[in-house]
C-alpha atoms as a PDB file:
ATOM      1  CA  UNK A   1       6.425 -21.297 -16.829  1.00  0.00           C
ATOM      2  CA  UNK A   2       7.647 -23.656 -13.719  1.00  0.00           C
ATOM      3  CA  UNK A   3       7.463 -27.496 -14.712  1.00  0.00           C
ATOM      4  CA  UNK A   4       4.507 -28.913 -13.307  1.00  0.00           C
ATOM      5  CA  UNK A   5       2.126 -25.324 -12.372  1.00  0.00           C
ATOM      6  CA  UNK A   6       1.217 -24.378 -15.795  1.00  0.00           C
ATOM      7  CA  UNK A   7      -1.696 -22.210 -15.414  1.00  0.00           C
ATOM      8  CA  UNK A   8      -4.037 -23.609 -17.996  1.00  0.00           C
ATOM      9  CA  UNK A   9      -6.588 -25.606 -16.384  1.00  0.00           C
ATOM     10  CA  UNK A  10      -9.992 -27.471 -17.384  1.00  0.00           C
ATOM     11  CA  UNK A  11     -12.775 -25.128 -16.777  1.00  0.00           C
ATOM     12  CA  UNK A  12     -14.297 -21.625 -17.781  1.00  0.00           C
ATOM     13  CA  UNK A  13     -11.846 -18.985 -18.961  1.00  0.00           C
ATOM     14  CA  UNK A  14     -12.082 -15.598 -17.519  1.00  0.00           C
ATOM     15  CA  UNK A  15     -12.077 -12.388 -19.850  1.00  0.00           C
ATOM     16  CA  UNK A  16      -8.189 -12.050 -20.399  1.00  0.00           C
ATOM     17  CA  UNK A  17      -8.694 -15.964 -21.774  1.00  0.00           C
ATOM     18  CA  UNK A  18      -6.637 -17.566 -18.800  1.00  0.00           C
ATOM     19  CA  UNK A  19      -7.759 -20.909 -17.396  1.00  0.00           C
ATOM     20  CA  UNK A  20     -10.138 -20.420 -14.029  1.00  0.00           C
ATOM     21  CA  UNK A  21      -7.013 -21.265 -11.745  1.00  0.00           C
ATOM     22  CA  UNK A  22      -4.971 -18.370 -11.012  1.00  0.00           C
ATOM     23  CA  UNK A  23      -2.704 -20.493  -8.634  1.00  0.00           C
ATOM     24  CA  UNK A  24      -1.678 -23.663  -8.104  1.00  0.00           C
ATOM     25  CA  UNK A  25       0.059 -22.507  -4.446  1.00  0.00           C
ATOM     26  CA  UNK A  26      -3.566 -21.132  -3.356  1.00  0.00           C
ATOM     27  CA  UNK A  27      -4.578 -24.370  -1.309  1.00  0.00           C
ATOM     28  CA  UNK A  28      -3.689 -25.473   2.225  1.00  0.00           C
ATOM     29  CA  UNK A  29      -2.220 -28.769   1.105  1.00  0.00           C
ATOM     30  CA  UNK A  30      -0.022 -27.378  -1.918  1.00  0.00           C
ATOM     31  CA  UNK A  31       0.968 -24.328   0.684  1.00  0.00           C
ATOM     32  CA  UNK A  32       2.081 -26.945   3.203  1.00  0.00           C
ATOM     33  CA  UNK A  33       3.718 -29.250   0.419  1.00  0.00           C
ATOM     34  CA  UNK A  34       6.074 -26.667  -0.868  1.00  0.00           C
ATOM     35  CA  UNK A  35       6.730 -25.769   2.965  1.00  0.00           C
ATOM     36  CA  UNK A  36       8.063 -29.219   3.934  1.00  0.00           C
ATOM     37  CA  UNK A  37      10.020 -29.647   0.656  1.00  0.00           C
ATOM     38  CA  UNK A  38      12.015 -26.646   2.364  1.00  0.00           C
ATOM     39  CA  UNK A  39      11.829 -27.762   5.855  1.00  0.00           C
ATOM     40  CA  UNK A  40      10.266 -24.603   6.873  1.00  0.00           C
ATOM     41  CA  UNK A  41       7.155 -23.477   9.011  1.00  0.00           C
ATOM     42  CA  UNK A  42       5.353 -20.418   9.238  1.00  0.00           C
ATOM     43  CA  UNK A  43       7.163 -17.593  10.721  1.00  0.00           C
ATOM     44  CA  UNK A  44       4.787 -15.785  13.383  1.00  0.00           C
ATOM     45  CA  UNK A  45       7.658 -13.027  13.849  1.00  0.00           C
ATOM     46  CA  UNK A  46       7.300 -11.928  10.085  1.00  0.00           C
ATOM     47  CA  UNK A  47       3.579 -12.272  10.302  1.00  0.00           C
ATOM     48  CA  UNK A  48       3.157 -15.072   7.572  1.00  0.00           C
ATOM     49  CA  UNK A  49      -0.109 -15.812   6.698  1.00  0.00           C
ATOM     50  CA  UNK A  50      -0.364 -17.503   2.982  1.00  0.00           C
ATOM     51  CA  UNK A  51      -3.188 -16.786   1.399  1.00  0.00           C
ATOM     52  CA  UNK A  52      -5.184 -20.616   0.632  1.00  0.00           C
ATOM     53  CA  UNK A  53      -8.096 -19.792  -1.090  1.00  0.00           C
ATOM     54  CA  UNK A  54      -7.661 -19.531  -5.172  1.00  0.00           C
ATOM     55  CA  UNK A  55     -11.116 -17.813  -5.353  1.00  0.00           C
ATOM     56  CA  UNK A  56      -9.406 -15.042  -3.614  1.00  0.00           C
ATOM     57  CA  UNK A  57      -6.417 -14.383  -5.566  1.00  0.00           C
ATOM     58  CA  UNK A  58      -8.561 -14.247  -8.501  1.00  0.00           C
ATOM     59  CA  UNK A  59     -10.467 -11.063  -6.859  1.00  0.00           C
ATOM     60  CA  UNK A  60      -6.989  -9.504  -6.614  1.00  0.00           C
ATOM     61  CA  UNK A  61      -5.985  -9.999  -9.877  1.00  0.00           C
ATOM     62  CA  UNK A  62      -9.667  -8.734 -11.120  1.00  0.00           C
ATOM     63  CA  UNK A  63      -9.838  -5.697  -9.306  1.00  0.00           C
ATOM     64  CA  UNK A  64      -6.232  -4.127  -9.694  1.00  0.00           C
ATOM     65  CA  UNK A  65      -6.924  -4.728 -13.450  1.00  0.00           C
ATOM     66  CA  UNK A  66      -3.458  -6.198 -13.966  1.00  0.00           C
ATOM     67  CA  UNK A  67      -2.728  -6.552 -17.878  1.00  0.00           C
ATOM     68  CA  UNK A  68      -0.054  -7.391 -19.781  1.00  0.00           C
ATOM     69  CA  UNK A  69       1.222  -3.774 -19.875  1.00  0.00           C
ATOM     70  CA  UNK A  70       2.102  -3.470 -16.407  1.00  0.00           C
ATOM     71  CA  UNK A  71       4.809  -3.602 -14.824  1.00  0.00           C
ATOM     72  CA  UNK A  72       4.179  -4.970 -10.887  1.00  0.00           C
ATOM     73  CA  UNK A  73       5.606  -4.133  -7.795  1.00  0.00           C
ATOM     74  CA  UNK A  74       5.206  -6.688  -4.880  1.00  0.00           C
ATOM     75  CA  UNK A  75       6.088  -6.962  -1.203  1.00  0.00           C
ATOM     76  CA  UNK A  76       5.946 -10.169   0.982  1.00  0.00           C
ATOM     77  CA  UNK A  77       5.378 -12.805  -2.414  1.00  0.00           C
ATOM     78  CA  UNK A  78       5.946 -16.021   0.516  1.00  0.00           C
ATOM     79  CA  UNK A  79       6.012 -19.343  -1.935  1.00  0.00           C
ATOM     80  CA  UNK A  80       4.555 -17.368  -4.845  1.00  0.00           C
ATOM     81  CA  UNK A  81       0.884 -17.512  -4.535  1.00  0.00           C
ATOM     82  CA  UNK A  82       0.105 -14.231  -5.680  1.00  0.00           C
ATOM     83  CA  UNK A  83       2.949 -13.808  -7.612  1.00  0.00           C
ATOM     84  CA  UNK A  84       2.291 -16.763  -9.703  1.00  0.00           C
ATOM     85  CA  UNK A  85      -0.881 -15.663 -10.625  1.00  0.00           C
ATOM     86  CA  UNK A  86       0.607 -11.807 -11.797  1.00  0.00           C
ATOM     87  CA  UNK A  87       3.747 -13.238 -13.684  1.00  0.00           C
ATOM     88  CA  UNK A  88       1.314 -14.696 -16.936  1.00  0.00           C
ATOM     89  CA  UNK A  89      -0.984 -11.200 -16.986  1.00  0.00           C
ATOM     90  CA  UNK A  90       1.698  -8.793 -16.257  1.00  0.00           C
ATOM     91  CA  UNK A  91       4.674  -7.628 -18.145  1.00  0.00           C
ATOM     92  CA  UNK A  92       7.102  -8.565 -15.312  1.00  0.00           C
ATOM     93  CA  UNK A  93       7.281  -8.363 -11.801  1.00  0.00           C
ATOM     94  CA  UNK A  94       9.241  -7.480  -8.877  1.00  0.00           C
ATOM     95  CA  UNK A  95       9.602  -9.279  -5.444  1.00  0.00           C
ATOM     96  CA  UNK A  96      10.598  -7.482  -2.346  1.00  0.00           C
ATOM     97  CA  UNK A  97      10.820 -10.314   0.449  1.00  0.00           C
ATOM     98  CA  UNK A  98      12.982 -10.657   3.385  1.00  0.00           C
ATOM     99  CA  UNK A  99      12.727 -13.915   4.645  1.00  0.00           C
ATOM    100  CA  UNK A 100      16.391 -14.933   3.873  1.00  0.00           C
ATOM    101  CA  UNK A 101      14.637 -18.862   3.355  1.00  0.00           C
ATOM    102  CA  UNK A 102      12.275 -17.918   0.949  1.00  0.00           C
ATOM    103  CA  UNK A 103      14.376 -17.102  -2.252  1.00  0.00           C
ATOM    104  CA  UNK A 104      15.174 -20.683  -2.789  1.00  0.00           C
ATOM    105  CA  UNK A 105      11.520 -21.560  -2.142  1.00  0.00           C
ATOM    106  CA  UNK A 106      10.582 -18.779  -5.052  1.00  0.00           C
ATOM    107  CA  UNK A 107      13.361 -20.282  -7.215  1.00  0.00           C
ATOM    108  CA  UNK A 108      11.532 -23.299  -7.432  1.00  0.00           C
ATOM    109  CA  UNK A 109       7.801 -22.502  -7.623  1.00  0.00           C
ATOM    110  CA  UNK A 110       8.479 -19.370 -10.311  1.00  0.00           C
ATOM    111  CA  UNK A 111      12.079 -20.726 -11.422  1.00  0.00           C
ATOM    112  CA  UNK A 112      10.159 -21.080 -15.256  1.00  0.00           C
ATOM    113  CA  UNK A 113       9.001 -17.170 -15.545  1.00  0.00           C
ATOM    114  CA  UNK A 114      11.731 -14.753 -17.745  1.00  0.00           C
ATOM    115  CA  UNK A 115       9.502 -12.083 -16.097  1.00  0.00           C
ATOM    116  CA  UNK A 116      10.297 -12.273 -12.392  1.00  0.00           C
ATOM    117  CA  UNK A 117      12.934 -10.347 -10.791  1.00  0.00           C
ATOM    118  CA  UNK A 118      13.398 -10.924  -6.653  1.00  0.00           C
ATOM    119  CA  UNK A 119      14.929  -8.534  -4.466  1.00  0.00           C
ATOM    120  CA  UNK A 120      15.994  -9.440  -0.844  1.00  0.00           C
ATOM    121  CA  UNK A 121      15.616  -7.140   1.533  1.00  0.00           C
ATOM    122  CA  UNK A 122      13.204  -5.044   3.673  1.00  0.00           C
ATOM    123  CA  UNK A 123      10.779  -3.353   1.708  1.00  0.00           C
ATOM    124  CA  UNK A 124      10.961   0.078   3.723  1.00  0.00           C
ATOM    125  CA  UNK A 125      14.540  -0.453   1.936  1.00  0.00           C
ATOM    126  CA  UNK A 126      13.648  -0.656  -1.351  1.00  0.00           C
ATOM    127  CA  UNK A 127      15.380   2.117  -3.845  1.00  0.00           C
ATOM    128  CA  UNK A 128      15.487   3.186  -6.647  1.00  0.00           C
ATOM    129  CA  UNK A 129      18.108   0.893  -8.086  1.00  0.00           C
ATOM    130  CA  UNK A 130      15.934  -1.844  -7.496  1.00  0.00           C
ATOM    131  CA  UNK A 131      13.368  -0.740  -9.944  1.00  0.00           C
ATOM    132  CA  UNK A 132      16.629  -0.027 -12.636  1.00  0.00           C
ATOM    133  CA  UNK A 133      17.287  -3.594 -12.062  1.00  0.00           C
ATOM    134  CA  UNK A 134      13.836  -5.238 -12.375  1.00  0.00           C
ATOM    135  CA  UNK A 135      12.465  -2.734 -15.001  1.00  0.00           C
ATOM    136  CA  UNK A 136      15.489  -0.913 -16.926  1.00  0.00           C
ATOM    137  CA  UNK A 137      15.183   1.893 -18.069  1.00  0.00           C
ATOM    138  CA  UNK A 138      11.518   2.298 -17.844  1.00  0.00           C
ATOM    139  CA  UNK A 139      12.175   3.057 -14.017  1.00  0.00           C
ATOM    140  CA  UNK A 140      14.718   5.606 -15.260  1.00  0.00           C
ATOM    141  CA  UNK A 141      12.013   7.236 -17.111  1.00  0.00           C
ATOM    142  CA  UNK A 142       9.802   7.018 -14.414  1.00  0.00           C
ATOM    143  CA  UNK A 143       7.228   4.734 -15.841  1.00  0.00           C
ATOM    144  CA  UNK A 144       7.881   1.549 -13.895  1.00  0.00           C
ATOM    145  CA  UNK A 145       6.349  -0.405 -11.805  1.00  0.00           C
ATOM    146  CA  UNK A 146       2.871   0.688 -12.887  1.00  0.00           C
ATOM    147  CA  UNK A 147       1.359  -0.665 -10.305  1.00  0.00           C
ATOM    148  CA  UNK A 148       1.752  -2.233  -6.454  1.00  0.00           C
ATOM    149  CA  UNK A 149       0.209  -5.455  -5.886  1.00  0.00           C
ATOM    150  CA  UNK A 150       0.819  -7.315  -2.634  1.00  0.00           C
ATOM    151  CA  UNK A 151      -0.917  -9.202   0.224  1.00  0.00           C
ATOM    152  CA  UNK A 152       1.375  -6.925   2.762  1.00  0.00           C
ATOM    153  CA  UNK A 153       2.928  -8.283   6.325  1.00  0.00           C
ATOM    154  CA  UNK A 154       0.580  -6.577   8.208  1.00  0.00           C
ATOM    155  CA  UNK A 155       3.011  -4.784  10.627  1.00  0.00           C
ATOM    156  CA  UNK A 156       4.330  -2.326   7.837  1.00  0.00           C
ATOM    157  CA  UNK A 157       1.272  -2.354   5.416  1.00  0.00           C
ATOM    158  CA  UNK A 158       0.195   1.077   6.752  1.00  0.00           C
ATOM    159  CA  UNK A 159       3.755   2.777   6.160  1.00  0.00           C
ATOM    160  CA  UNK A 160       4.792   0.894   2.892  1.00  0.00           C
ATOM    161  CA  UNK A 161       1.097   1.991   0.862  1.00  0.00           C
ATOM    162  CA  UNK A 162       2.266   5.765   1.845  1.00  0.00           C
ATOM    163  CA  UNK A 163       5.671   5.354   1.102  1.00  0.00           C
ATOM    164  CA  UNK A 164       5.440   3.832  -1.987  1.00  0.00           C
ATOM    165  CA  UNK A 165       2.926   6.453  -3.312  1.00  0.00           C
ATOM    166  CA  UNK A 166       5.796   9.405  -1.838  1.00  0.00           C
ATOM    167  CA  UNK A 167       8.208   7.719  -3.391  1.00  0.00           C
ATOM    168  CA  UNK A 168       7.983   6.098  -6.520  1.00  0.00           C
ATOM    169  CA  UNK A 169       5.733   8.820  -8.866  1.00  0.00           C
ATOM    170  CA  UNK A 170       5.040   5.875 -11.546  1.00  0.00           C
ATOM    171  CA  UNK A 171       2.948   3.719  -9.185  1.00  0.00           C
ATOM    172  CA  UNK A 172      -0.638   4.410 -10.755  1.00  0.00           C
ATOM    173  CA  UNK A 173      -2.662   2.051  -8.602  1.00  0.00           C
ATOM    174  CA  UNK A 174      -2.259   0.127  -5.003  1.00  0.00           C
ATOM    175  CA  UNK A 175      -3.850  -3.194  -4.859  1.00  0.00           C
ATOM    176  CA  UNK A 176      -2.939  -4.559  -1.658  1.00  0.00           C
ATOM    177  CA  UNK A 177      -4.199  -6.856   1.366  1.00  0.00           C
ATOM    178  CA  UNK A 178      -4.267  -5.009   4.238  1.00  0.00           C
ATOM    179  CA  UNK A 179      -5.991  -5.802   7.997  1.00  0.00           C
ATOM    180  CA  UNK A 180      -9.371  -4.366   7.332  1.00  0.00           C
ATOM    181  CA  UNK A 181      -8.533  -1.591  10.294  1.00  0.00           C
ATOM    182  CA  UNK A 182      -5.568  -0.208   8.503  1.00  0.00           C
ATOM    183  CA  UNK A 183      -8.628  -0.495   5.161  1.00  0.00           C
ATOM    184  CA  UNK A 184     -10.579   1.991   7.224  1.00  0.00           C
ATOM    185  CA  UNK A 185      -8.218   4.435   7.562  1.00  0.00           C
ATOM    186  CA  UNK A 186      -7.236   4.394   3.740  1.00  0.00           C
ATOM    187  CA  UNK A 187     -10.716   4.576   2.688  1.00  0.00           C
ATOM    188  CA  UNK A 188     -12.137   7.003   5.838  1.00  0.00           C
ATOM    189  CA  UNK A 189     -14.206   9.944   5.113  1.00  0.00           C
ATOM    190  CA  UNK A 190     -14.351  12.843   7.485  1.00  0.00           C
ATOM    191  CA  UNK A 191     -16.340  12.839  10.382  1.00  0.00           C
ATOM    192  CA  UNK A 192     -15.870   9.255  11.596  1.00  0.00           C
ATOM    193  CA  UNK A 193     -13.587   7.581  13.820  1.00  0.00           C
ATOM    194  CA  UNK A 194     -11.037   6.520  11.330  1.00  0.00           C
ATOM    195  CA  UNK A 195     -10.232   9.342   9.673  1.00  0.00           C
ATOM    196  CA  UNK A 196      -6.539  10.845  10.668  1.00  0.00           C
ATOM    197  CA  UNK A 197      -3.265  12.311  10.101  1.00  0.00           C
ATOM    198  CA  UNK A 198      -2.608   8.935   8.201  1.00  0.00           C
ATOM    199  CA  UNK A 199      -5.908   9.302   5.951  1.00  0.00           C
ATOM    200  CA  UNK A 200      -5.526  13.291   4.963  1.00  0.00           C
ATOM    201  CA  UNK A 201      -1.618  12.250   4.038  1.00  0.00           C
ATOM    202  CA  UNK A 202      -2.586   9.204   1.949  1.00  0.00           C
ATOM    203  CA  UNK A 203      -5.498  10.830   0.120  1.00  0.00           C
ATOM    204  CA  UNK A 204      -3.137  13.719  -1.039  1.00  0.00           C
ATOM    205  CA  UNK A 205      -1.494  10.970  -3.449  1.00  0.00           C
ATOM    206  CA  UNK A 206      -4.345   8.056  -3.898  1.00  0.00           C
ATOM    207  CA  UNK A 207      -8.100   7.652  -3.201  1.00  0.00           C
ATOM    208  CA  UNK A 208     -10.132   4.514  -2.714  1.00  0.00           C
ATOM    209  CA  UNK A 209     -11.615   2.523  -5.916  1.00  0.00           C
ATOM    210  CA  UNK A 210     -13.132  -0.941  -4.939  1.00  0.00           C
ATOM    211  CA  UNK A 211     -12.635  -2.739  -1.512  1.00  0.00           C
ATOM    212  CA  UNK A 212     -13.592  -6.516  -0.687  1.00  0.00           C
ATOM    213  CA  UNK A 213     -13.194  -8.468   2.792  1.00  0.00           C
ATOM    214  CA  UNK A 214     -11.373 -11.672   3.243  1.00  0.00           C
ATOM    215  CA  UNK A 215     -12.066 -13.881   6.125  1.00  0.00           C
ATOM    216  CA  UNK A 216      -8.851 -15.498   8.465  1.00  0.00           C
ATOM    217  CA  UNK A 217     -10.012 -18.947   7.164  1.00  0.00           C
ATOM    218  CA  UNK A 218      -8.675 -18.251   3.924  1.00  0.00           C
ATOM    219  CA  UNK A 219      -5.580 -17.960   5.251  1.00  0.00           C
ATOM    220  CA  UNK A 220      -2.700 -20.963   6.737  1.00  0.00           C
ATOM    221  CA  UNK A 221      -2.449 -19.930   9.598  1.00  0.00           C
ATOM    222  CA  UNK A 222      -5.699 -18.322  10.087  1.00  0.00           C
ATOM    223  CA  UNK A 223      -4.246 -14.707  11.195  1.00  0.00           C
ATOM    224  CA  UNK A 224      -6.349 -13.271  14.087  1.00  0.00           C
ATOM    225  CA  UNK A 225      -7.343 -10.531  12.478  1.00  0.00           C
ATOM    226  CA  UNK A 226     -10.359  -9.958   9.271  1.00  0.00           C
ATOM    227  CA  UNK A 227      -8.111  -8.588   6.312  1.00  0.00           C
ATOM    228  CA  UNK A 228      -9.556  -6.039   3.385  1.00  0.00           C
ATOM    229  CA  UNK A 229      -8.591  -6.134  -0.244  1.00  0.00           C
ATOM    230  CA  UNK A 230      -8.517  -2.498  -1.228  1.00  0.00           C
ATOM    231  CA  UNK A 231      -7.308  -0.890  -4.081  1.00  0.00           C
ATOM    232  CA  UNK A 232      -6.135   3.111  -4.456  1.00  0.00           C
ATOM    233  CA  UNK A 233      -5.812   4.452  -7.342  1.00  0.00           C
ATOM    234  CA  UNK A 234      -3.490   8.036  -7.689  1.00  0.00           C
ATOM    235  CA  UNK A 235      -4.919  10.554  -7.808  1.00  0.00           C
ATOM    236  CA  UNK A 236      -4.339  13.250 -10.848  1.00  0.00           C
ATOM    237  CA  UNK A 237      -7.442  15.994 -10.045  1.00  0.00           C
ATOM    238  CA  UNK A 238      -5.425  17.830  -7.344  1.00  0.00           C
ATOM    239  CA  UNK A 239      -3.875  20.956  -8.943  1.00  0.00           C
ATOM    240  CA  UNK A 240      -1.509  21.184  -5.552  1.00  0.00           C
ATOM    241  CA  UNK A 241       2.708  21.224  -5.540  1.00  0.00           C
ATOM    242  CA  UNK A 242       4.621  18.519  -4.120  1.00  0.00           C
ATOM    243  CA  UNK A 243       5.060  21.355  -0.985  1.00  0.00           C
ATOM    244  CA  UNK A 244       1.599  21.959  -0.498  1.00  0.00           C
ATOM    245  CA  UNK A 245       0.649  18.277  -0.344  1.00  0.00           C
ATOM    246  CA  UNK A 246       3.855  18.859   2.446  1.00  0.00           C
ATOM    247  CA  UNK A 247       2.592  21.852   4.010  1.00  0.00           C
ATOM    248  CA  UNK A 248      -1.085  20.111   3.998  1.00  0.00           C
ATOM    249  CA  UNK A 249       0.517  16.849   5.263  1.00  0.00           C
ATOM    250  CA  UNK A 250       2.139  18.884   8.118  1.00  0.00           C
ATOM    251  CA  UNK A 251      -1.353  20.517   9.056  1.00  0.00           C
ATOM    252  CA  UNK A 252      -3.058  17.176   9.343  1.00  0.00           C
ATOM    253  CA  UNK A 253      -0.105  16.321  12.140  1.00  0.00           C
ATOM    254  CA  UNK A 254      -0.802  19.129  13.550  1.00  0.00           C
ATOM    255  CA  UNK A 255      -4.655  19.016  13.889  1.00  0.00           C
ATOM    256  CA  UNK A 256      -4.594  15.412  15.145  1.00  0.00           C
ATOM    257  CA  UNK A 257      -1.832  15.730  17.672  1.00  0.00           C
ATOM    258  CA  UNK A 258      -4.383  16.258  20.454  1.00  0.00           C
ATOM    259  CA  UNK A 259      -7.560  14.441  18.668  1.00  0.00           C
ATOM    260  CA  UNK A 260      -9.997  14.983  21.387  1.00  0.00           C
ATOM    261  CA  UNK A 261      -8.447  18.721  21.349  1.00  0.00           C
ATOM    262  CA  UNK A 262     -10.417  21.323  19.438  1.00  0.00           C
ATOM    263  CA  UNK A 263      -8.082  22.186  16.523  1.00  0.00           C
ATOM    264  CA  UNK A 264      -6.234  25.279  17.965  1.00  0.00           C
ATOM    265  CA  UNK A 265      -5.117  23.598  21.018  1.00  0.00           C
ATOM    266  CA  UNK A 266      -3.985  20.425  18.928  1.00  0.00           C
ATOM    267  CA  UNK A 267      -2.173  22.788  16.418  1.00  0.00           C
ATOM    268  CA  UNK A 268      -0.133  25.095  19.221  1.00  0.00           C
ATOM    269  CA  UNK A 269       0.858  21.887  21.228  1.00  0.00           C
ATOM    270  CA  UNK A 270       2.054  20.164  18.214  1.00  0.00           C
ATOM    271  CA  UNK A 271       4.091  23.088  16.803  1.00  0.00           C
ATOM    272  CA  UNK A 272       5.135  24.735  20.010  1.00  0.00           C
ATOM    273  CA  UNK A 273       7.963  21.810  20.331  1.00  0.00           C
ATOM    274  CA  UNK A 274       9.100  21.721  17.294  1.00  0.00           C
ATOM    275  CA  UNK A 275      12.142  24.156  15.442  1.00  0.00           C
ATOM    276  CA  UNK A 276      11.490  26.512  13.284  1.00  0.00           C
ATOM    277  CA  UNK A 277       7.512  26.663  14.341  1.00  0.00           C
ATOM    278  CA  UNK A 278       7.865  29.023  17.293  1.00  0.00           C
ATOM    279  CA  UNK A 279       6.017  32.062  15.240  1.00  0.00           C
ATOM    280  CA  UNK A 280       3.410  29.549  13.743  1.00  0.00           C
ATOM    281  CA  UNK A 281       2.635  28.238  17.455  1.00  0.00           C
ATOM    282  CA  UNK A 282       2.158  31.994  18.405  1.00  0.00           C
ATOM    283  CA  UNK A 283      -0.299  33.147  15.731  1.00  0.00           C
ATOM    284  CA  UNK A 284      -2.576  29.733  15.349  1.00  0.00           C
ATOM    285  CA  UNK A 285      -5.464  31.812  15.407  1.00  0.00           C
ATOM    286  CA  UNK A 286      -4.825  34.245  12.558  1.00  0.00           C
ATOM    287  CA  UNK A 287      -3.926  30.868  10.886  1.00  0.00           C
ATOM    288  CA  UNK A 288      -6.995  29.492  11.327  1.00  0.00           C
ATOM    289  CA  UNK A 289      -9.135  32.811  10.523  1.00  0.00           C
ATOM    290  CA  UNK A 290      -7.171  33.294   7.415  1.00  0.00           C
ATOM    291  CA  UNK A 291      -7.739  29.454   6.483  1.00  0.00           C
ATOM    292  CA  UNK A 292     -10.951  30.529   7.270  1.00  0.00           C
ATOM    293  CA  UNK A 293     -11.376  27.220   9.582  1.00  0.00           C
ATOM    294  CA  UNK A 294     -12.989  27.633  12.871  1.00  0.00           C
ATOM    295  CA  UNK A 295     -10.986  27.547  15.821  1.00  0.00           C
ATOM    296  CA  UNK A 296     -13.258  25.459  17.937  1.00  0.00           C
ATOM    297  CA  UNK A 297     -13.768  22.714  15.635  1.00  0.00           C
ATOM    298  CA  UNK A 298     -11.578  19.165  15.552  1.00  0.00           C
ATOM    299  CA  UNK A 299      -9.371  18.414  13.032  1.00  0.00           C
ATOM    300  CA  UNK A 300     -11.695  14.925  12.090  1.00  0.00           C
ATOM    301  CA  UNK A 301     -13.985  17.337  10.907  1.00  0.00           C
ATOM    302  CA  UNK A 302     -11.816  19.197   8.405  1.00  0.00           C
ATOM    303  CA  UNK A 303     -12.371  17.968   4.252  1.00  0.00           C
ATOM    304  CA  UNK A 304      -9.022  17.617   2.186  1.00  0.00           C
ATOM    305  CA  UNK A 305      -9.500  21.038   0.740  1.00  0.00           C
ATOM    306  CA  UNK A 306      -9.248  22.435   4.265  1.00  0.00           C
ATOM    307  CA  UNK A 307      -5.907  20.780   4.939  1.00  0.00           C
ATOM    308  CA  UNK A 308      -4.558  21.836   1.678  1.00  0.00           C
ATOM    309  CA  UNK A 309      -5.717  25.455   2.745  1.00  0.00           C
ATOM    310  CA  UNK A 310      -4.466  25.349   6.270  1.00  0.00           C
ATOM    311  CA  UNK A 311      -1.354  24.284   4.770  1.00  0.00           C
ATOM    312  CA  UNK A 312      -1.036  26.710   2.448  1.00  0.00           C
ATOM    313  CA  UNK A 313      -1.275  29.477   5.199  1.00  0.00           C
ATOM    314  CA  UNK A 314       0.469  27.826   7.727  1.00  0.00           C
ATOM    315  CA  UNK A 315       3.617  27.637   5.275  1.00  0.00           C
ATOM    316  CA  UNK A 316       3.601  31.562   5.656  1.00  0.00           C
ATOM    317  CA  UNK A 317       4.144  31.554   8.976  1.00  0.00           C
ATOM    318  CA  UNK A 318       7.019  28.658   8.823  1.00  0.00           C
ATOM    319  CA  UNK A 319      10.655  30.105   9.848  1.00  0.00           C
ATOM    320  CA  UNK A 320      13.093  29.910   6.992  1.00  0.00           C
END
C-alpha cells in the first residue's frame, strides 16, 4: 500500500472488515494537494470532475459488491480516488486513462499496490491484449475483468457501458457513474421518453440492479450536470444467439429512426438507404404482421421480446 494512505482508519469497520475510509484522495483539499504537487489543473476538455466526497465512493464500492475475487476494469481513475478504494477489496485492477499527465500522478498515489496495472490510452481503444496484460491468462480464458467499475468522462460513458458489455463476454456487472440522463436511458422502461435504440441494445446484454444520485457538489469542479450511480448486471435469462441480439439490435435502429413516426414509416425510411435492405424496405408490413406487431404503433412502445421477434423476422428478409 502507498506510504502515507494506508486505508485503516479509526472508526467503525464496514462488513468486509475495512476501516470506514475508503479514500484518502476523496476530499477537496487532498484532491487539490496531489494536483499542485504535479502542477496540474483540471482539464475541462477531458471532462474532469474528481469525485470529493468519501461517503460516496463508499456507495460505489457497496453496491457493485466488489470482493476480493474480482478482477476490475476501470476507465478515467484521475489521481486514484476510486481506484484506491478497489485495489484493497479486489483481486487487481486495471486503469484505462488518457490523460498523458496522469500516469505519474497514479504512480505516486497507488505506486504501493502489486495489484494495479495502468494502461494509457483511449478507452474506446482498449483490446484485448490489455486484459492479457493486466489479468493473464484469466482474460485468455475469458474470465477477466469480472467486473467494470468507473466514474466515466461523461462524453463517452454512453458508448463505453455498451461496448464493453459487446465486447468483453467476462464483464458480469457495470458499476459506473454516469450523468443521470445517460442513467435514464440504461434503466428506461417502455413507454416513456427515455426509452430508445440505445436502451433495447443495452438491455439485450445487461439490466438495471440498484441506482443512487450524486449531487455536482460532491464533485471539484462541481460538473454542471446531476450524475447517477447505476449498476447493470448481465444478463443470463435470454435464450437468444449473439445474431438475434444483432438482428434485434438492428430492429430497434430501425423503429426509432423516425421516433415520432409510427413504426412502419420509421422502419422503411431507415432501411430503404441502406445495402442489402432493399427487399426488407419493400415488405415492412408482412414484417410487422408476421412479428405480429402492429403497424401503427411507435417503436417506444415495443417490450424487448418484440424487438427480439421483429428481429428474428426481419433477418429473413435481409439480402445475403
Amino acid at each position: 500500500m502507498a506510504a502515507g494512505y494506508g486505508n485503516a482508519g479509526k472508526g467503525c469497520r464496514d462488513d468486509a472488515g475495512f476501516a470506514d475510509e475508503y479514500s484518502p484522495f476523496a476530499t477537496p483539499s487532498a484532491t487539490r494537494a496531489v494536483l499542485e504537487r504535479h502542477g496540474l489543473a483540471t482539464k475541462k476538455s477531458l471532462g474532469q470532475n474528481f469525485l470529493v466526497n468519501d461517503e460516496v465512493i463508499g456507495r460505489i464500492c457497496k453496491l457493485s459488491d466488489v470482493g476480493q475475487g474480482d478482477t476490475v476494469l476501470e476507465v478515467g481513475p484521475g489521481i486514484g480516488t476510486l481506484t484506491a478504494a478497489l485495489l484493497p477489496r479486489a483481486a487487481h485492477v486495471l486503469s484505462v486513462e488518457r490523460d498523458p499527465d496522469l500516469p505519474a500522478v497514479l504512480a505516486e498515489t497507488l505506486g504501493g499496490f502489486d495489484n494495479f496495472t495502468l494502461v494509457s490510452k483511449d478507452a474506446l481503444d482498449l483490446a484485448p491484449e490489455d486484459l492479457k496484460a493486466a489479468f493473464g491468462d484469466a482474460a485468455d480464458a475469458g474470465e477477466a475483468p469480472s467486473k467494470f467499475i468507473a466514474n466515466l468522462p461523461y462524453a463517452v460513458a454512453a458508448t463505453l457501458v455498451l461496448d464493453y458489455f459487446q465486447r468483453f463476454d467476462s464483464i458480469q456487472s457495470a458499476t459506473v457513474m454516469v450523468q443521470s440522463e445517460v442513467a435514464d436511458r440504461m434503466s428506461a422502461d417502455p413507454g416513456v421518453k427515455d426509452y430508445g435504440a440505445y436502451t433495447v441494445k443495452l438491455r439485450l446484454l445487461a439490466k438495471p440492479a440498484g441506482r443512487f444520485q450524486v449531487a455536482p457538489g460532491n464533485f471539484f469542479p462541481p460538473p454542471h450536470v446531476t450524475s447517477s450511480v447505476i449498476r447493470l448486471d448481465r444478463r443470463c435469462d435470454l435464450d437468444i444467439s449473439p445474431d438475434e441480439a444483432r438482428l434485434a439490435s438492428l430492429a430497434a435502429d430501425a423503429a426509432f429512426a423516425l421516433r415520432r413516426k409510427t413504426i412502419a414509416n420509421s422502419m422503411k425510411t431507415y432501411l430503404s438507404g441502406r445495402a442489402g435492405m432493399k427487399q426488407a424496405s419493400a415488405s415492412v408490413a408482412a414484417i410487422l404482421e408476421r412479428a405480429g406487431i402492429d403497424a401503427r404503433r411507435r417503436g417506444e412502445t415495443l417490450s424487448l421480446e418484440e424487438f427480439i421477434e421483429l428481429g428474428r423476422v426481419l433477418g429473413s428478409y435481409l439480402e445475403a
